[in-house]
PDB file of N, CA and C in Angstrom:
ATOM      1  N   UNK A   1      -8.151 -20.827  44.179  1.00  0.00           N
ATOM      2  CA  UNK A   1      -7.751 -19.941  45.229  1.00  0.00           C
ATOM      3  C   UNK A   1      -7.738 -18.518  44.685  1.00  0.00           C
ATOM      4  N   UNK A   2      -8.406 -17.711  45.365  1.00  0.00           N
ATOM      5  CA  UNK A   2      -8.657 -16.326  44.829  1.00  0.00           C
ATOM      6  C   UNK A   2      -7.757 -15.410  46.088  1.00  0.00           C
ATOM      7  N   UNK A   3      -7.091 -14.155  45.388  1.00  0.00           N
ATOM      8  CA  UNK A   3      -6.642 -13.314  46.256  1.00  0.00           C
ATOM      9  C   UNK A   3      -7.879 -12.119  46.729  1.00  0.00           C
ATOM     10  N   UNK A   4      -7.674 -11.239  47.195  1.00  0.00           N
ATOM     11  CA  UNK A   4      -8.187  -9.904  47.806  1.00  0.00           C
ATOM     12  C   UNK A   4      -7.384  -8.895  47.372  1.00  0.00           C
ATOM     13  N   UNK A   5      -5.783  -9.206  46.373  1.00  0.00           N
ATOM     14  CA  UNK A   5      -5.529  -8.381  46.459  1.00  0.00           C
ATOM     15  C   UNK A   5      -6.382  -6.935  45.691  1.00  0.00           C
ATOM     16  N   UNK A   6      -6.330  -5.624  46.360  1.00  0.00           N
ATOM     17  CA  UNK A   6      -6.910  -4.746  45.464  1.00  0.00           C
ATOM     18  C   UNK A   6      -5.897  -3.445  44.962  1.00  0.00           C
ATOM     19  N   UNK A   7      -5.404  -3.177  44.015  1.00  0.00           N
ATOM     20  CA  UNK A   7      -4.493  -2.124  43.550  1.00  0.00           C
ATOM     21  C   UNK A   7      -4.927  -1.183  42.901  1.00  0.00           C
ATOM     22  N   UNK A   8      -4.938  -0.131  43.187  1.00  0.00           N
ATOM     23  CA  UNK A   8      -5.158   1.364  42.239  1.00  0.00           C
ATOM     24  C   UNK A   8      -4.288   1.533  41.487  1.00  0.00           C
ATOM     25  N   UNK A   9      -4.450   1.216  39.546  1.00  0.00           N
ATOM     26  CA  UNK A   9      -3.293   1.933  39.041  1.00  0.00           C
ATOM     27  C   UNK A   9      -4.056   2.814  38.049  1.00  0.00           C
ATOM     28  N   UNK A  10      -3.211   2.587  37.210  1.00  0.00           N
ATOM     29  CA  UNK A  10      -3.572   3.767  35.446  1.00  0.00           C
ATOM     30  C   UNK A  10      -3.561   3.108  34.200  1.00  0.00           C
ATOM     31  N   UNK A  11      -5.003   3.112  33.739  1.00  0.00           N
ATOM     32  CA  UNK A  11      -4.899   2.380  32.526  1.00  0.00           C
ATOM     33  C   UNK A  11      -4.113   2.980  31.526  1.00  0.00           C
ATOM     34  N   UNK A  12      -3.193   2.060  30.595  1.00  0.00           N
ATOM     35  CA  UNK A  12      -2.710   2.374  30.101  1.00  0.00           C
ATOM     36  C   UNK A  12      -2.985   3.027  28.313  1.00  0.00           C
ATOM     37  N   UNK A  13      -4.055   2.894  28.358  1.00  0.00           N
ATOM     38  CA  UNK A  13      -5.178   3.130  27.421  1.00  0.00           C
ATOM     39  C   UNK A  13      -5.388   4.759  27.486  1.00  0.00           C
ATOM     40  N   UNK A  14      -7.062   4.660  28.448  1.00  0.00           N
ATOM     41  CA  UNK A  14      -7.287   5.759  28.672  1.00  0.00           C
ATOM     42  C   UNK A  14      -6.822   6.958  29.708  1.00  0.00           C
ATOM     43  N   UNK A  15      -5.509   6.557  30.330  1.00  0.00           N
ATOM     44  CA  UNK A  15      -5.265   7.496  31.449  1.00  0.00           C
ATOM     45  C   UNK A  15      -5.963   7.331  32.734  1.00  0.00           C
ATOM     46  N   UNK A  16      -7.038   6.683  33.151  1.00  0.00           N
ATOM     47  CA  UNK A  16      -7.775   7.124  34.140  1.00  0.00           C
ATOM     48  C   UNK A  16      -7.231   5.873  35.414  1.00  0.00           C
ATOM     49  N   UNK A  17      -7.745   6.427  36.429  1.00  0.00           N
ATOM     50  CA  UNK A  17      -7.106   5.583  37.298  1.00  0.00           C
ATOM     51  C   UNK A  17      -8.519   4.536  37.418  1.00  0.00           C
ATOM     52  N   UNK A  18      -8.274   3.016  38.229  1.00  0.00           N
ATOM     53  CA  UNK A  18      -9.006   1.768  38.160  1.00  0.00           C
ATOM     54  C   UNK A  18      -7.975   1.185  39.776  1.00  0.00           C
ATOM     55  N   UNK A  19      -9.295  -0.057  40.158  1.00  0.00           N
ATOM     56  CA  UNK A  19      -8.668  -0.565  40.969  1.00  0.00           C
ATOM     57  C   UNK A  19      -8.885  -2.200  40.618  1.00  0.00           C
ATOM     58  N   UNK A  20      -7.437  -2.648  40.046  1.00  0.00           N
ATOM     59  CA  UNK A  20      -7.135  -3.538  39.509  1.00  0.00           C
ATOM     60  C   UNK A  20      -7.149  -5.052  40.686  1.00  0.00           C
ATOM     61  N   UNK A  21      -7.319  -6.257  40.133  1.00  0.00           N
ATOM     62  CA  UNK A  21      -7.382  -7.486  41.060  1.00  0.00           C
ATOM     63  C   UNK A  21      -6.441  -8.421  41.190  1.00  0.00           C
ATOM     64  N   UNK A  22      -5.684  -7.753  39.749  1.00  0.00           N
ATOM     65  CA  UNK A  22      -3.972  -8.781  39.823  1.00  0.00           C
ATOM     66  C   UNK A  22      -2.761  -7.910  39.655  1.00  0.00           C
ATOM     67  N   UNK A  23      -1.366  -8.251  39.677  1.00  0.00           N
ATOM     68  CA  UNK A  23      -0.630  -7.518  39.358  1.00  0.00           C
ATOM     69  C   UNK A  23      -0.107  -6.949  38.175  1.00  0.00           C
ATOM     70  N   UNK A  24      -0.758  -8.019  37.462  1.00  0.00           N
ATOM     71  CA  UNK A  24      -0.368  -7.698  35.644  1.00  0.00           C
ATOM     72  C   UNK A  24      -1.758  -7.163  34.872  1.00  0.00           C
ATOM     73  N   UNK A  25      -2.342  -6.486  35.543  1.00  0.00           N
ATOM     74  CA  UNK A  25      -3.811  -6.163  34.954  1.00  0.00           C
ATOM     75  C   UNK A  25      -3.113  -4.182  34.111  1.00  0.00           C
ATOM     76  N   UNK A  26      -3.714  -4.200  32.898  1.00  0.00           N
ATOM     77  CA  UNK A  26      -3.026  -2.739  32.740  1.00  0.00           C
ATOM     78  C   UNK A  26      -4.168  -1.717  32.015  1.00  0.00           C
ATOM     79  N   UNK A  27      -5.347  -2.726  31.955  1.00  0.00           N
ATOM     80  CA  UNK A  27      -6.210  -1.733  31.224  1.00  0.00           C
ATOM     81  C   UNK A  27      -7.630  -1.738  32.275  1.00  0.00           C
ATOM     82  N   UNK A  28      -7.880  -0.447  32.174  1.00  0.00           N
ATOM     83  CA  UNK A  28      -9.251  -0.670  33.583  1.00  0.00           C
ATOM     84  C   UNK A  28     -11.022  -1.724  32.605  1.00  0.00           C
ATOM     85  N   UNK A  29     -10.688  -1.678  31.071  1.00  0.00           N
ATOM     86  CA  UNK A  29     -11.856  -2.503  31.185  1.00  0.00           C
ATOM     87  C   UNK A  29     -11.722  -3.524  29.666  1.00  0.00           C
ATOM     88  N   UNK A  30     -12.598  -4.181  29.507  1.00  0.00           N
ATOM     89  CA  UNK A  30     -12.108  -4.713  28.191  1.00  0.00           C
ATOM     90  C   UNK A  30     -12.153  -3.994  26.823  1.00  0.00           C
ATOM     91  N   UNK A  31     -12.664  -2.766  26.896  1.00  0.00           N
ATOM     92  CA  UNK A  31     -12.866  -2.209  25.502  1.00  0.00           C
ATOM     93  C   UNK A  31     -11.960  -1.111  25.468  1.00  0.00           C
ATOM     94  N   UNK A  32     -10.972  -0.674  26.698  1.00  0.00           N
ATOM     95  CA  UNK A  32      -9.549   0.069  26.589  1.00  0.00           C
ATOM     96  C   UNK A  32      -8.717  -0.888  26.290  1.00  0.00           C
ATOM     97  N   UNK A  33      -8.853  -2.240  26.447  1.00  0.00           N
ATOM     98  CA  UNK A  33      -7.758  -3.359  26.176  1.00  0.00           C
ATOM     99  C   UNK A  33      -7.392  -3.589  24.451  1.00  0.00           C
ATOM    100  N   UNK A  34      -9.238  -4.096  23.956  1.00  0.00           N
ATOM    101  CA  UNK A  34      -9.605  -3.878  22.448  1.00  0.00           C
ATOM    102  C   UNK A  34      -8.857  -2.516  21.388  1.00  0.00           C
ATOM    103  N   UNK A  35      -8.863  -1.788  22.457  1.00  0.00           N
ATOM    104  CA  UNK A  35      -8.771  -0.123  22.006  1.00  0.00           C
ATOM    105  C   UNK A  35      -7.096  -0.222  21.574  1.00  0.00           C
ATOM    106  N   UNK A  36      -6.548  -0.195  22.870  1.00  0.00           N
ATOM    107  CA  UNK A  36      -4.910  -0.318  22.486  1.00  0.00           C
ATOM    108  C   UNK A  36      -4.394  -1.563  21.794  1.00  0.00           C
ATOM    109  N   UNK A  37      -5.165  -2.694  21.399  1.00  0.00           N
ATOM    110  CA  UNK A  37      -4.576  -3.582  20.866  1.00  0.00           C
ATOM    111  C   UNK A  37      -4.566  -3.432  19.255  1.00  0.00           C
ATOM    112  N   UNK A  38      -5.605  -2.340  18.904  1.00  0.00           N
ATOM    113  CA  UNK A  38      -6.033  -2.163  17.605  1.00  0.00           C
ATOM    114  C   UNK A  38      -4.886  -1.127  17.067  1.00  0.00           C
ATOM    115  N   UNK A  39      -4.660  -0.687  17.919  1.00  0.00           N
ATOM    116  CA  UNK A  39      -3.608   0.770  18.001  1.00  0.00           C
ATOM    117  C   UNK A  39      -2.426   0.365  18.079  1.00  0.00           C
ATOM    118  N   UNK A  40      -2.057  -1.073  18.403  1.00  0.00           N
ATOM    119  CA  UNK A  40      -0.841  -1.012  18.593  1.00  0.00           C
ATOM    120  C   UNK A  40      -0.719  -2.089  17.260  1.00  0.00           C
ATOM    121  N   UNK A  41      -1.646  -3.020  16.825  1.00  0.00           N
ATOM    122  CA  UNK A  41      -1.915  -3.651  15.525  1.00  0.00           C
ATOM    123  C   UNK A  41      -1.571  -2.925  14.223  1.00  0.00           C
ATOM    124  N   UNK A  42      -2.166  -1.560  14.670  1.00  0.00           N
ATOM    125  CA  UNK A  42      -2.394  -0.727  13.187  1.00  0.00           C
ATOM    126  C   UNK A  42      -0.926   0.504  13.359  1.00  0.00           C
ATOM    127  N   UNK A  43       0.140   0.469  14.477  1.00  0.00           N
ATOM    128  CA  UNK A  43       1.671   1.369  14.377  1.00  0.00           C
ATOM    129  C   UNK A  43       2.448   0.347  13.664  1.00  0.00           C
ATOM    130  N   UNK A  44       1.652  -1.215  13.953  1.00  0.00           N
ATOM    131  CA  UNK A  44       2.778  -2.232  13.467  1.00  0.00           C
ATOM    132  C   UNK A  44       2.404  -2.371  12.146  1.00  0.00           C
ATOM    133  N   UNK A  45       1.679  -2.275  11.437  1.00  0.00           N
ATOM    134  CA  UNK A  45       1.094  -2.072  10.395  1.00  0.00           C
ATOM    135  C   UNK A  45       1.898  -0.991   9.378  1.00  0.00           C
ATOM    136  N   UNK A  46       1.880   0.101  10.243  1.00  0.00           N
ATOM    137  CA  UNK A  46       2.465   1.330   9.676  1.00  0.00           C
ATOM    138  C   UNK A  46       3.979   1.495   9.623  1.00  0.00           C
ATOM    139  N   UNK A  47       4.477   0.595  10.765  1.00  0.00           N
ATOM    140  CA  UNK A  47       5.933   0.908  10.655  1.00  0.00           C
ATOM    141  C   UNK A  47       6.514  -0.291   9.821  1.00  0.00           C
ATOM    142  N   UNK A  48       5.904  -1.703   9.211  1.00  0.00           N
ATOM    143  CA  UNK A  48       6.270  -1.892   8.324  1.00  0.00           C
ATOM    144  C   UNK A  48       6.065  -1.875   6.935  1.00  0.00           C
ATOM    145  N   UNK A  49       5.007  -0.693   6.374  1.00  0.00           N
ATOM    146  CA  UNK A  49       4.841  -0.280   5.187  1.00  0.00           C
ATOM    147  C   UNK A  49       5.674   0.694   5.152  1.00  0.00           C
ATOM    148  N   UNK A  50       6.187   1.319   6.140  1.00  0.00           N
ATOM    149  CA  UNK A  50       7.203   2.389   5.806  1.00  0.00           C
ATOM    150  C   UNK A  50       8.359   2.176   5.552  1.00  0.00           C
ATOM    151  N   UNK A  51       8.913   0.541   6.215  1.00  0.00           N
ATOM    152  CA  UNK A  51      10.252   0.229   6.184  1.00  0.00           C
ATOM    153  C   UNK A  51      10.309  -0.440   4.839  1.00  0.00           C
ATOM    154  N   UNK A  52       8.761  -1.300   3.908  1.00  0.00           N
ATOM    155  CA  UNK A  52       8.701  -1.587   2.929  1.00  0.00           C
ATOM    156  C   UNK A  52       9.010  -1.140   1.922  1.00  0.00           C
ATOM    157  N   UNK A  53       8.177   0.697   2.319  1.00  0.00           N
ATOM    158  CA  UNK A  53       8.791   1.706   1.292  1.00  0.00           C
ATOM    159  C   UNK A  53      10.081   2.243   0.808  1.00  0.00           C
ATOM    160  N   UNK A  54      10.730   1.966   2.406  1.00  0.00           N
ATOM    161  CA  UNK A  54      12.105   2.616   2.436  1.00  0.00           C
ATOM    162  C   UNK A  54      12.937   1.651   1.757  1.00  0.00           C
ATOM    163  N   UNK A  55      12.992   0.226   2.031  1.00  0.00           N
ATOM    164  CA  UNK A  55      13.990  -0.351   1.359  1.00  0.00           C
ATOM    165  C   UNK A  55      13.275  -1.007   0.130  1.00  0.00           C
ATOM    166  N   UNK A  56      11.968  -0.481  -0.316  1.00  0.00           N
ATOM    167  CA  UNK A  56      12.032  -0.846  -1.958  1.00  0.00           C
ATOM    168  C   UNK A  56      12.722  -0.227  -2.617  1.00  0.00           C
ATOM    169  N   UNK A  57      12.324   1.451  -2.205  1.00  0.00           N
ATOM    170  CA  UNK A  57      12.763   2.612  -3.374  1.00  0.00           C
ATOM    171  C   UNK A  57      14.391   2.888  -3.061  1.00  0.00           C
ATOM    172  N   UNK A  58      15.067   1.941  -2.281  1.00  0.00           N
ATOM    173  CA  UNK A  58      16.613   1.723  -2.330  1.00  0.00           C
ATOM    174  C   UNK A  58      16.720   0.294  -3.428  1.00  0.00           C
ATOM    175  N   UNK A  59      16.132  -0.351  -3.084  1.00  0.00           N
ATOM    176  CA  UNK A  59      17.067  -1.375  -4.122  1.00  0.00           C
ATOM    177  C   UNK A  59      16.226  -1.922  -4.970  1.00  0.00           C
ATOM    178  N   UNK A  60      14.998  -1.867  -5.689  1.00  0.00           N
ATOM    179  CA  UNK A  60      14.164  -1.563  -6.883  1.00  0.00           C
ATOM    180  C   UNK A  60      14.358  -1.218  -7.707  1.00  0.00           C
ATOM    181  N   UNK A  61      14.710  -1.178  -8.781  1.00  0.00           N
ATOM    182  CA  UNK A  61      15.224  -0.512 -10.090  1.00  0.00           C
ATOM    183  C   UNK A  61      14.204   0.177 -10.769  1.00  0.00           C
ATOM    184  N   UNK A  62      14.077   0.731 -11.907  1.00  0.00           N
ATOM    185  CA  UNK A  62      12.554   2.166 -12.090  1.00  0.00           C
ATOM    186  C   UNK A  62      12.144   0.486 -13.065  1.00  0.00           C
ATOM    187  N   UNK A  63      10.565   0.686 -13.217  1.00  0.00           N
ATOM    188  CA  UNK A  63      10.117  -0.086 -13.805  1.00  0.00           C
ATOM    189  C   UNK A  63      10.403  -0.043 -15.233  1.00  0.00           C
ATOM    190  N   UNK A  64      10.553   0.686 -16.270  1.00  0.00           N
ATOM    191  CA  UNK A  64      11.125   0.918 -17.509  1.00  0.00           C
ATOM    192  C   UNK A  64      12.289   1.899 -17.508  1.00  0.00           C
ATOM    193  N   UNK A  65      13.145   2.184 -17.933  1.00  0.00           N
ATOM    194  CA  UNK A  65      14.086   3.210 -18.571  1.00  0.00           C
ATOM    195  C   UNK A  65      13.556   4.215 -19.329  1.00  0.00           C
ATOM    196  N   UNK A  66      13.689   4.994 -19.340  1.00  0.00           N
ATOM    197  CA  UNK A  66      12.941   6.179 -20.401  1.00  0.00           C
ATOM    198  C   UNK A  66      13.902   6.133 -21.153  1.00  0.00           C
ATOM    199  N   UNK A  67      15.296   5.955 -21.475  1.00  0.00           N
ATOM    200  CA  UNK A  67      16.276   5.612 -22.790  1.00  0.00           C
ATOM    201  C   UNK A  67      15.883   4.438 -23.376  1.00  0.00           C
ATOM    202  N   UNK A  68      15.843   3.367 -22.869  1.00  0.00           N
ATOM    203  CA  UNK A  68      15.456   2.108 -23.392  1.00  0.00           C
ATOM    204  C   UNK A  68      13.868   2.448 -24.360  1.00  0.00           C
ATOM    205  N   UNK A  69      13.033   3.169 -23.525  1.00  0.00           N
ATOM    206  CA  UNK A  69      11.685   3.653 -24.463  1.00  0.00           C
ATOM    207  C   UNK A  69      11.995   4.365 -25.618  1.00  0.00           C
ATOM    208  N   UNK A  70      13.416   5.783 -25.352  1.00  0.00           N
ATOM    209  CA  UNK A  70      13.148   6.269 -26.434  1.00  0.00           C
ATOM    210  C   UNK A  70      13.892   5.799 -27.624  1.00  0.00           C
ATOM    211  N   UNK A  71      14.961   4.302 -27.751  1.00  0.00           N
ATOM    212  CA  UNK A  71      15.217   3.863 -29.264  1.00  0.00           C
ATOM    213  C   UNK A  71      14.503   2.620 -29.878  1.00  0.00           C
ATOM    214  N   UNK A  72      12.679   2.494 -29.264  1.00  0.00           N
ATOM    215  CA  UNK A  72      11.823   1.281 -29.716  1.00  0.00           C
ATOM    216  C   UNK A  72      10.692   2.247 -30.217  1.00  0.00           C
ATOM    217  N   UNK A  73      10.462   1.672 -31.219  1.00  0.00           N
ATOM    218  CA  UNK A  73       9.195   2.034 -32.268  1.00  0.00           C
ATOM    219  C   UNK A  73       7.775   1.981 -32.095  1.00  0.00           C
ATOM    220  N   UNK A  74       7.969   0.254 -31.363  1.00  0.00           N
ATOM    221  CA  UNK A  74       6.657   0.185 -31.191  1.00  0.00           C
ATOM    222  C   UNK A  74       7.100  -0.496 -29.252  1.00  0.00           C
ATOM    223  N   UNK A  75       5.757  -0.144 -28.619  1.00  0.00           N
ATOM    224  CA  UNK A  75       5.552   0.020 -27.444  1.00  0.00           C
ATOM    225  C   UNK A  75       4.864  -1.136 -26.807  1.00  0.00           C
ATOM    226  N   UNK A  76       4.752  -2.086 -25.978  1.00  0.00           N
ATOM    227  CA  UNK A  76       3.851  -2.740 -25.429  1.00  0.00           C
ATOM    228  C   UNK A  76       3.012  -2.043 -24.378  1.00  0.00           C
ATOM    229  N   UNK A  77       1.868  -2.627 -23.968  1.00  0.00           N
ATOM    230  CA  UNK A  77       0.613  -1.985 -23.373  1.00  0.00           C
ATOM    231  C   UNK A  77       1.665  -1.211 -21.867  1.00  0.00           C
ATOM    232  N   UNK A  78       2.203  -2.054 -20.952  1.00  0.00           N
ATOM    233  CA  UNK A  78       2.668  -1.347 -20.044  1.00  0.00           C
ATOM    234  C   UNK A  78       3.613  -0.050 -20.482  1.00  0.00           C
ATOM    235  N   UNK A  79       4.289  -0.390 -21.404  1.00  0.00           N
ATOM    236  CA  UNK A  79       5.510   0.886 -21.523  1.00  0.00           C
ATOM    237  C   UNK A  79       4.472   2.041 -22.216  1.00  0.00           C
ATOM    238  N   UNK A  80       3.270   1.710 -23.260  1.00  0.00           N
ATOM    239  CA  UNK A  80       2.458   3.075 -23.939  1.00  0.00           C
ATOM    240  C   UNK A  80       2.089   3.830 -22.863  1.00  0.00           C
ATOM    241  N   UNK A  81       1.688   3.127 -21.797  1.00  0.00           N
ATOM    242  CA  UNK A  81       1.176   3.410 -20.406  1.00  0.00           C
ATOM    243  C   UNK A  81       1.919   4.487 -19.536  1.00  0.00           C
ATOM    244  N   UNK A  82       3.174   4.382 -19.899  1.00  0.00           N
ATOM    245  CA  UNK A  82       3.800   5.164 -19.159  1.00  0.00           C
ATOM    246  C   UNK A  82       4.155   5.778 -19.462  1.00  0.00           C
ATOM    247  N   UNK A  83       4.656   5.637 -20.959  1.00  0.00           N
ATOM    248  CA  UNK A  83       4.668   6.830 -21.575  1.00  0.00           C
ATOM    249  C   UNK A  83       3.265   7.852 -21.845  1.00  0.00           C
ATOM    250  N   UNK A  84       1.977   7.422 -21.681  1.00  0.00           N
ATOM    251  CA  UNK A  84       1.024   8.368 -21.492  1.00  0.00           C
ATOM    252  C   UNK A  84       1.024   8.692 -20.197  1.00  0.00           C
ATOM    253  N   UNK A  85       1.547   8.562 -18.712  1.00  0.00           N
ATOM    254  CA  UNK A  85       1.504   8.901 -17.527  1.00  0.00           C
ATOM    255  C   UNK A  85      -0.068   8.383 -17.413  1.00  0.00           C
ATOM    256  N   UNK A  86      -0.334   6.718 -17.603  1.00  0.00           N
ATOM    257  CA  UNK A  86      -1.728   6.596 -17.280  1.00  0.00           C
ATOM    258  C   UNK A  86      -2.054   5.440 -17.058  1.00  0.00           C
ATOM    259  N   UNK A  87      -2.395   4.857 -15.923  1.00  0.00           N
ATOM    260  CA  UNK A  87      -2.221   3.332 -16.224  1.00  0.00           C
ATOM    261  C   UNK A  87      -2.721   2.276 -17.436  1.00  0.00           C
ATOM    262  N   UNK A  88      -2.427   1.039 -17.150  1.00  0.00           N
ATOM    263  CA  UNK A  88      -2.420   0.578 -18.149  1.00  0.00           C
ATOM    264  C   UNK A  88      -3.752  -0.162 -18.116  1.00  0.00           C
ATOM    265  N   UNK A  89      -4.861  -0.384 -17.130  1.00  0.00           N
ATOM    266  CA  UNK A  89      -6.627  -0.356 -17.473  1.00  0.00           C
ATOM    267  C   UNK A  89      -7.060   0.864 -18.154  1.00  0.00           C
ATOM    268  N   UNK A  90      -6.510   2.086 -17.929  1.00  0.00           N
ATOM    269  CA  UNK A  90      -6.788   2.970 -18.465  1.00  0.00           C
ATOM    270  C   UNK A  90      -6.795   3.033 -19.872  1.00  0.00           C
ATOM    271  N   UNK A  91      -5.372   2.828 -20.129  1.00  0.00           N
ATOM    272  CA  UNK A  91      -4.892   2.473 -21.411  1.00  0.00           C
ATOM    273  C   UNK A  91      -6.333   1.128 -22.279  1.00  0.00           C
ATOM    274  N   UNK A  92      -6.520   0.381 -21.555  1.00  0.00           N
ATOM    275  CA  UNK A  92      -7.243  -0.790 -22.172  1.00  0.00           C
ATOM    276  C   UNK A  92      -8.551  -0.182 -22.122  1.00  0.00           C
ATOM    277  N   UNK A  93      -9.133   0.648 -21.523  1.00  0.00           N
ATOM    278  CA  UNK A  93     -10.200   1.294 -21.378  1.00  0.00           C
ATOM    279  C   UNK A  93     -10.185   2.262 -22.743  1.00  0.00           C
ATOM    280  N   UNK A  94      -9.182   3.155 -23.452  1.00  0.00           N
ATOM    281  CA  UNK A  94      -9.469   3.484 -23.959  1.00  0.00           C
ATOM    282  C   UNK A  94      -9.009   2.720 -25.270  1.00  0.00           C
ATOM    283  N   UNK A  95      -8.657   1.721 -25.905  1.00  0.00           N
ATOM    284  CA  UNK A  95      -8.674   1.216 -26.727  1.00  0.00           C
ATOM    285  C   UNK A  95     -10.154   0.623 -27.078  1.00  0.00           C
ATOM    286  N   UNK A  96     -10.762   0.388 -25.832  1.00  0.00           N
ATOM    287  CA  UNK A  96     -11.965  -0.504 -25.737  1.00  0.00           C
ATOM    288  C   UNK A  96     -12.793   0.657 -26.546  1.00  0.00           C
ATOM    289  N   UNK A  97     -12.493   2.184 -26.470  1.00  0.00           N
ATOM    290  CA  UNK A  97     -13.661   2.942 -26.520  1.00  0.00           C
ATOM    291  C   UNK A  97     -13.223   3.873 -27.663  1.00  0.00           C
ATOM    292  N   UNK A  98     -11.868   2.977 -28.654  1.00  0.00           N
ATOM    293  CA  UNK A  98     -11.616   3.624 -29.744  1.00  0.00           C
ATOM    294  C   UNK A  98     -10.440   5.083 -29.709  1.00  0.00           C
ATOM    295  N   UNK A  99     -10.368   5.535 -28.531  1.00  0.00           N
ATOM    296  CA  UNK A  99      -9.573   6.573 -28.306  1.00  0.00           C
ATOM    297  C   UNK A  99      -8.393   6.480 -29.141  1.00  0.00           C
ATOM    298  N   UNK A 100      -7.503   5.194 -28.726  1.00  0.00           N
ATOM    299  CA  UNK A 100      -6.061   4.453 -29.135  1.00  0.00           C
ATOM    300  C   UNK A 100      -5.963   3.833 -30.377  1.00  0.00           C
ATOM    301  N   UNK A 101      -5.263   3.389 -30.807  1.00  0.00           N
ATOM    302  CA  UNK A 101      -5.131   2.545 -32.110  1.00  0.00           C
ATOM    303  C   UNK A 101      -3.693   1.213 -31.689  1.00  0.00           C
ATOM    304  N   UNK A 102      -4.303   0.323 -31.905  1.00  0.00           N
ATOM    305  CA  UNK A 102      -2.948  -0.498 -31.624  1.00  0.00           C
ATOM    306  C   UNK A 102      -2.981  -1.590 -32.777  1.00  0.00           C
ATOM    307  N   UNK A 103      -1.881  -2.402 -32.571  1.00  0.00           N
ATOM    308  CA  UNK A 103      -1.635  -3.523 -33.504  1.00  0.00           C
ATOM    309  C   UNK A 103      -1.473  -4.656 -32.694  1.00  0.00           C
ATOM    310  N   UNK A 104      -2.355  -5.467 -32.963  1.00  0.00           N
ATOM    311  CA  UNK A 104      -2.487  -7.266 -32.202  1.00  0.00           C
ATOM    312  C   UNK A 104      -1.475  -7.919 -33.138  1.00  0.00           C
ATOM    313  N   UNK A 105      -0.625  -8.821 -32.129  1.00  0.00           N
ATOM    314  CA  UNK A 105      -0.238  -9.717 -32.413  1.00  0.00           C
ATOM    315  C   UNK A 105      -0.656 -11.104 -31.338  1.00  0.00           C
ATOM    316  N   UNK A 106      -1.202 -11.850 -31.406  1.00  0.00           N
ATOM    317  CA  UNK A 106      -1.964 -13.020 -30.803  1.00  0.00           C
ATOM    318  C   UNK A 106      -2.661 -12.109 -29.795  1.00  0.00           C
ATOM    319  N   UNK A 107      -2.188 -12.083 -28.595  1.00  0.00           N
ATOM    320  CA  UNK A 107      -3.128 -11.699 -27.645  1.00  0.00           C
ATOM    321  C   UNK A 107      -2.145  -9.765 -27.001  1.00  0.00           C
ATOM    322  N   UNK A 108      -1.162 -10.201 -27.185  1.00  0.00           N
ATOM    323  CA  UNK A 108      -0.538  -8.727 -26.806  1.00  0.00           C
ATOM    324  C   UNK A 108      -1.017  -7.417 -28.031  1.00  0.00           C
ATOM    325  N   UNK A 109      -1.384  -6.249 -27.351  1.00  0.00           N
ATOM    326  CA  UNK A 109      -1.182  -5.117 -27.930  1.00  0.00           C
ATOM    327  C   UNK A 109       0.223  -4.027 -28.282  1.00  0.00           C
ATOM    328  N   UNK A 110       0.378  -4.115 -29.383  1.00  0.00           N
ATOM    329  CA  UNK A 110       1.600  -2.869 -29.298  1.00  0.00           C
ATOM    330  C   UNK A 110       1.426  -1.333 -30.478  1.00  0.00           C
ATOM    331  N   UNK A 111       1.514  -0.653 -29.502  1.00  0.00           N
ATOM    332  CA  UNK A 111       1.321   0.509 -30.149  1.00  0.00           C
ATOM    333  C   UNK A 111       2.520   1.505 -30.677  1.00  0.00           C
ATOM    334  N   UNK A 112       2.598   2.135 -31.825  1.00  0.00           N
ATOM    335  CA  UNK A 112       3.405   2.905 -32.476  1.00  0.00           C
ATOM    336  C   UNK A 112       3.546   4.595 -31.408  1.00  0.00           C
ATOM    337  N   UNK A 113       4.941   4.272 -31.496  1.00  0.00           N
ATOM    338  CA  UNK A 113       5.181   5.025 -30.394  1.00  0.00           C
ATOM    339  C   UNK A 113       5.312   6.982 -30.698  1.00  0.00           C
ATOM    340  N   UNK A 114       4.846   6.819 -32.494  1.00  0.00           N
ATOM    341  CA  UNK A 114       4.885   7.987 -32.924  1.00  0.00           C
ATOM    342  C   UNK A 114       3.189   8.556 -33.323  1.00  0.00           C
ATOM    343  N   UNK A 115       2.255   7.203 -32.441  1.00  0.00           N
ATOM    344  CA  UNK A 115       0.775   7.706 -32.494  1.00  0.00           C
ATOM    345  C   UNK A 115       0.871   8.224 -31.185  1.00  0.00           C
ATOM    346  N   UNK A 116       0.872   7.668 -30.733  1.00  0.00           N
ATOM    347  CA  UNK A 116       0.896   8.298 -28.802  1.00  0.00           C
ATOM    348  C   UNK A 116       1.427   9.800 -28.564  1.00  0.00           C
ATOM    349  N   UNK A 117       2.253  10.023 -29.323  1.00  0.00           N
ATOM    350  CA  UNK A 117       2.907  11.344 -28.738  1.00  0.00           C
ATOM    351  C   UNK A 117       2.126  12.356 -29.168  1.00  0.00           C
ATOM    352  N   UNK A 118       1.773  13.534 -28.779  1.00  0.00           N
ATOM    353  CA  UNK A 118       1.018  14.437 -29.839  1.00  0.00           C
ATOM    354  C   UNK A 118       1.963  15.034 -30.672  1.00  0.00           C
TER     355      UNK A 118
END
């Protein structure tokens, strides 16, 4: 059973007016429908990386101490890292290419925390 009804409203998309065939119709075509669904996909997107942000950098603790760094000698790959302000592929990048100097013990690197500094 089909109606006749016919309604003029406003898509809620693009603004423009349409003459709709049901009462719950809100977008005049399918690619203003696509349009706002992507848009409203990608605020929800955004408003919870922001709330992610907000309540990490409340109850997260800093990834190292900079006191705790400065009474250890020798450094593992993440902490040399940060203490060079550089990540730590970086860091492995330049060991790879001789820049660094470190000391192996099995598979971890640790570096002397009085080569790193200039």
């Amino acid at each position: 059973m089909s109606s006749n009804i016919r309604l003029n409203k406003v898509c809620q998309h693009c603004q423009q007016e349409f003459v709709a065939k049901t009462m719950l119709t809100r977008y005049c075509s399918h690619v203003c429908n696509r349009k706002a669904y992507k848009q409203t996909k990608r605020e929800e997107k955004l408003k919870s990386a922001i709330d992610n942000v907000s309540v990490r950098s409340i109850t997260a603790p800093p990834a190292t101490s900079w006191r705790r760094l400065d009474d250890k000698p020798l450094l593992n790959l993440k902490e040399a890292a940060q203490v060079l302000n550089i990540s730590p592929l970086t860091l492995r990048r330049w060991l790879k290419e001789g820049r660094v100097s470190s000391n192996r013990i099995g598979k971890k690197h640790l570096f002397k925390k009085q080569d790193l500094l200039p």
